[in-house]
PDB file of N, CA and C in Angstrom:
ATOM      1  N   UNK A   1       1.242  10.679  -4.032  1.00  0.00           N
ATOM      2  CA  UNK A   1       1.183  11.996  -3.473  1.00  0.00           C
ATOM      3  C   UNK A   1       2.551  12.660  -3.651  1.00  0.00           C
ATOM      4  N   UNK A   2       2.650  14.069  -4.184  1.00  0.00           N
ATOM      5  CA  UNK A   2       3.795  14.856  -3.999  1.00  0.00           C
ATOM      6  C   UNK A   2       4.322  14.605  -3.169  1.00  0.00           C
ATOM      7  N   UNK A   3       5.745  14.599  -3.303  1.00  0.00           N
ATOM      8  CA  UNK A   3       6.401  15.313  -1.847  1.00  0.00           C
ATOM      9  C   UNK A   3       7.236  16.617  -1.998  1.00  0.00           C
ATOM     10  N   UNK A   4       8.253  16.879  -1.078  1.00  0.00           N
ATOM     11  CA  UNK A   4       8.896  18.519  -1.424  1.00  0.00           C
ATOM     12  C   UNK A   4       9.937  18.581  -2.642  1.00  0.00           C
ATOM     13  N   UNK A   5      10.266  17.107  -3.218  1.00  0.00           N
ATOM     14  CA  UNK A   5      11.386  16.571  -3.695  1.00  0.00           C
ATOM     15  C   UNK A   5      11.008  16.857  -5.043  1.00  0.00           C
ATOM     16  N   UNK A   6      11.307  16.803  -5.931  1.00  0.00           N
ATOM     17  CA  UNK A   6      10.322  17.187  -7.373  1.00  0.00           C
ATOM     18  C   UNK A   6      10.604  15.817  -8.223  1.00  0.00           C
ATOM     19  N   UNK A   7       9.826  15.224  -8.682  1.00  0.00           N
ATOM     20  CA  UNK A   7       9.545  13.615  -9.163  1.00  0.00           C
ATOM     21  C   UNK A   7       9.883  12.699  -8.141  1.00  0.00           C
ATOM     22  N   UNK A   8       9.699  13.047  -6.924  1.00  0.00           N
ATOM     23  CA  UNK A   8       9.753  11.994  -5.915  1.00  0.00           C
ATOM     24  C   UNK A   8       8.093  11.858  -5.403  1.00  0.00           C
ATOM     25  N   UNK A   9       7.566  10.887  -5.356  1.00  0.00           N
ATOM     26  CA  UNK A   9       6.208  11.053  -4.711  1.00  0.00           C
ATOM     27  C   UNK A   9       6.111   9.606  -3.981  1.00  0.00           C
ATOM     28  N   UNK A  10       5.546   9.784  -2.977  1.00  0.00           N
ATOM     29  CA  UNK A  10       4.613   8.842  -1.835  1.00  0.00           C
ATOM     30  C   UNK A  10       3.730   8.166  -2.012  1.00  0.00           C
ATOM     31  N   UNK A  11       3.403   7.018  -1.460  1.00  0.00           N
ATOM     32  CA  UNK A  11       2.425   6.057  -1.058  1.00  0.00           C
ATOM     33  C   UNK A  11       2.285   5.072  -0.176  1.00  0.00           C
ATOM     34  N   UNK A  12       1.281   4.257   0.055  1.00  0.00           N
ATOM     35  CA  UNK A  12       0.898   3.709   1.609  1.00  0.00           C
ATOM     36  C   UNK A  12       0.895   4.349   2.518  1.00  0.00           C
ATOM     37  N   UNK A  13       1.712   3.425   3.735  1.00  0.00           N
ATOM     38  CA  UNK A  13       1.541   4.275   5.234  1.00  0.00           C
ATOM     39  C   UNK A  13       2.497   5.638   5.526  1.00  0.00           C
ATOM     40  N   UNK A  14       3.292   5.918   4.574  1.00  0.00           N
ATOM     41  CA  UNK A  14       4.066   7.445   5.132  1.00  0.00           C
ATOM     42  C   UNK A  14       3.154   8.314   4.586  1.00  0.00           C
ATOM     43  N   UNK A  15       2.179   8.344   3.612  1.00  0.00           N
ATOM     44  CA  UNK A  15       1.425   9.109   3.534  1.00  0.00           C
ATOM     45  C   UNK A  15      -0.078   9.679   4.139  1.00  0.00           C
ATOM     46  N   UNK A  16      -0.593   8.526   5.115  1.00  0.00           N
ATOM     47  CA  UNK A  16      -1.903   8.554   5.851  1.00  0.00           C
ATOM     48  C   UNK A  16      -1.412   7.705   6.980  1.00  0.00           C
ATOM     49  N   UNK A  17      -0.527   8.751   7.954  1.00  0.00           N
ATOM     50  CA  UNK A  17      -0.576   8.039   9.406  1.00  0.00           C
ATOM     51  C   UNK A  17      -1.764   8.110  10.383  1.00  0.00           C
ATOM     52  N   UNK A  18      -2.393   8.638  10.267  1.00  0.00           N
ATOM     53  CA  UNK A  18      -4.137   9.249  10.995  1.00  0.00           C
ATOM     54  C   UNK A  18      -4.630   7.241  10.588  1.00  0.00           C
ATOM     55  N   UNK A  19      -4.816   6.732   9.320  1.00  0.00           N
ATOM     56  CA  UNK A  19      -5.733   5.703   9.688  1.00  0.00           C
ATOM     57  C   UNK A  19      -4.504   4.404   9.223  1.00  0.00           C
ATOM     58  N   UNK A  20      -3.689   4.377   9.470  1.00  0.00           N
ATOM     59  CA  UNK A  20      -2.360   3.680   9.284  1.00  0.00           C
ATOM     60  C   UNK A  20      -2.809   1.909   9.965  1.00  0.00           C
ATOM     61  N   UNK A  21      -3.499   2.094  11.415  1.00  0.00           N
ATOM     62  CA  UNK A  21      -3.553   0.792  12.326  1.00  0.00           C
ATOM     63  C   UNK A  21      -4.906  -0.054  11.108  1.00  0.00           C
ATOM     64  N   UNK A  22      -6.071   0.760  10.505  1.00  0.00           N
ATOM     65  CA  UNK A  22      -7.318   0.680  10.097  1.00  0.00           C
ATOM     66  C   UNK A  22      -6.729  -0.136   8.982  1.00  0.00           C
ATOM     67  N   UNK A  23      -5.544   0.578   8.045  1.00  0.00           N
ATOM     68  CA  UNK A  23      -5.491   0.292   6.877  1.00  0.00           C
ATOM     69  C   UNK A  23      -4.738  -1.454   6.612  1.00  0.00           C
ATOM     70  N   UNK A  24      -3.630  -0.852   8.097  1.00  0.00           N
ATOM     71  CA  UNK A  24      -2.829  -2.607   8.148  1.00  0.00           C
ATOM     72  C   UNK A  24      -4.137  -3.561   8.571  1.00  0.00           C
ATOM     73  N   UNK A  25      -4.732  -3.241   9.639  1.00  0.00           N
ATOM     74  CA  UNK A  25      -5.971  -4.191   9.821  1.00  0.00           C
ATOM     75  C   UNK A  25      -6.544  -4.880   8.838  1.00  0.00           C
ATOM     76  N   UNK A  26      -7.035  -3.729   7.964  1.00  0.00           N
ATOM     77  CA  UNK A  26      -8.374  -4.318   6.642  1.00  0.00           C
ATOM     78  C   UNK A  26      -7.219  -5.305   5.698  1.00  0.00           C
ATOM     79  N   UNK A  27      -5.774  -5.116   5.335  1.00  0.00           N
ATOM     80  CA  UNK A  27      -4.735  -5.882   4.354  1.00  0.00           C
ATOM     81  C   UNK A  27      -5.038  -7.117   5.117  1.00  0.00           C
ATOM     82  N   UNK A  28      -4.361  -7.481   6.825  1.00  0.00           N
ATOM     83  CA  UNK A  28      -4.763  -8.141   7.154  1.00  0.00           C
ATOM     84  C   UNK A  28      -5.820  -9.359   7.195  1.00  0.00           C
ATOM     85  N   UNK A  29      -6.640  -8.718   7.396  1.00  0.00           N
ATOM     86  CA  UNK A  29      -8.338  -9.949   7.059  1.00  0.00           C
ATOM     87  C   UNK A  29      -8.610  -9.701   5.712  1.00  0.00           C
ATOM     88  N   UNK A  30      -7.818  -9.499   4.671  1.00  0.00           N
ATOM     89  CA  UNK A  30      -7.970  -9.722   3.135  1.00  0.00           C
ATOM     90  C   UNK A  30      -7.121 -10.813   3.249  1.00  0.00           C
ATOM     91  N   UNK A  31      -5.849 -10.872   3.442  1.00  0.00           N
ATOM     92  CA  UNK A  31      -4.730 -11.789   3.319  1.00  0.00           C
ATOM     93  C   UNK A  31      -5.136 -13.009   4.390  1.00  0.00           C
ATOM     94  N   UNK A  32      -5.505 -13.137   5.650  1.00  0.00           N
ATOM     95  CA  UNK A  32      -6.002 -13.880   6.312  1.00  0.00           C
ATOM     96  C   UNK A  32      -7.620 -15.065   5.322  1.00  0.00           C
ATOM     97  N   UNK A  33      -8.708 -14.161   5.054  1.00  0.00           N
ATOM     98  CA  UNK A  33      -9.565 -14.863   4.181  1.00  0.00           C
ATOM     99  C   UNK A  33      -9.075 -14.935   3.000  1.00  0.00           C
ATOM    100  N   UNK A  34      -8.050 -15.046   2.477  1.00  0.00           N
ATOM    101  CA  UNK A  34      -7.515 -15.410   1.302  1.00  0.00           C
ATOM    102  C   UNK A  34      -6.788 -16.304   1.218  1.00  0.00           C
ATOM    103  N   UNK A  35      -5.919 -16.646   2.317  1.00  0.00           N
ATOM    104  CA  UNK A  35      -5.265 -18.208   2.634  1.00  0.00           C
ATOM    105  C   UNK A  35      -6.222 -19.283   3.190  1.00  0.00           C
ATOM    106  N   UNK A  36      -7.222 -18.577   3.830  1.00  0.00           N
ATOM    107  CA  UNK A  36      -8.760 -19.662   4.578  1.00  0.00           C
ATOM    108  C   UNK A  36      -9.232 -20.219   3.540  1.00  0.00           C
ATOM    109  N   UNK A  37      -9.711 -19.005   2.216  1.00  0.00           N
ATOM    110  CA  UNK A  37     -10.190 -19.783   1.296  1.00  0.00           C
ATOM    111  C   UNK A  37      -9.445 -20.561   0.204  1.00  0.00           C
ATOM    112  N   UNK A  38      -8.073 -20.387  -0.051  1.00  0.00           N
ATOM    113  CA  UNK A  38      -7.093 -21.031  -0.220  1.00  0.00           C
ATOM    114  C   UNK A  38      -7.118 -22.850   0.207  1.00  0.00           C
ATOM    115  N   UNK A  39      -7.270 -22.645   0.917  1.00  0.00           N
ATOM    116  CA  UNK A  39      -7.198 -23.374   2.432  1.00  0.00           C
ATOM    117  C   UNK A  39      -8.145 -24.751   1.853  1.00  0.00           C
ATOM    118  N   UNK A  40      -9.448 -24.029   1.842  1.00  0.00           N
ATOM    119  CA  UNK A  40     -10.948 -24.669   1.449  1.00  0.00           C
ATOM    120  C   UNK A  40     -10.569 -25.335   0.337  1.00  0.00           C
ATOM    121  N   UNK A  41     -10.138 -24.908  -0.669  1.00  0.00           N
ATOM    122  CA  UNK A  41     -10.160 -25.458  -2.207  1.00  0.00           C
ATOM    123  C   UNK A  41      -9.339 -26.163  -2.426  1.00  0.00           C
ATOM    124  N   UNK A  42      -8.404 -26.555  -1.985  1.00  0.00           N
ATOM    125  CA  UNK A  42      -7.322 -27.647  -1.410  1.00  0.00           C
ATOM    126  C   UNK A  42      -7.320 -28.135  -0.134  1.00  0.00           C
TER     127      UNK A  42
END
């Protein structure tokens, strides 16, 4: 995403603080079932 800066642009959480808690959540239980199944196969 633009910012006011010109070739400076944004991403992740400084750009969508409205669903910021939703977005760390969902990384969360990706990275969580990804060491579980990690986990399983060893």
């Amino acid at each position: 995403m633009k910012t006011n800066i010109p070739g400076i642009f944004a991403a992740g959480d400084v750009v969508d603080s409205e669903f910021k808690q939703g977005i760390i959540a969902a990384a969360e239980g990706v990275t969580a079932a990804y060491h579980q199944l990690k986990n399983l196969i060893h």
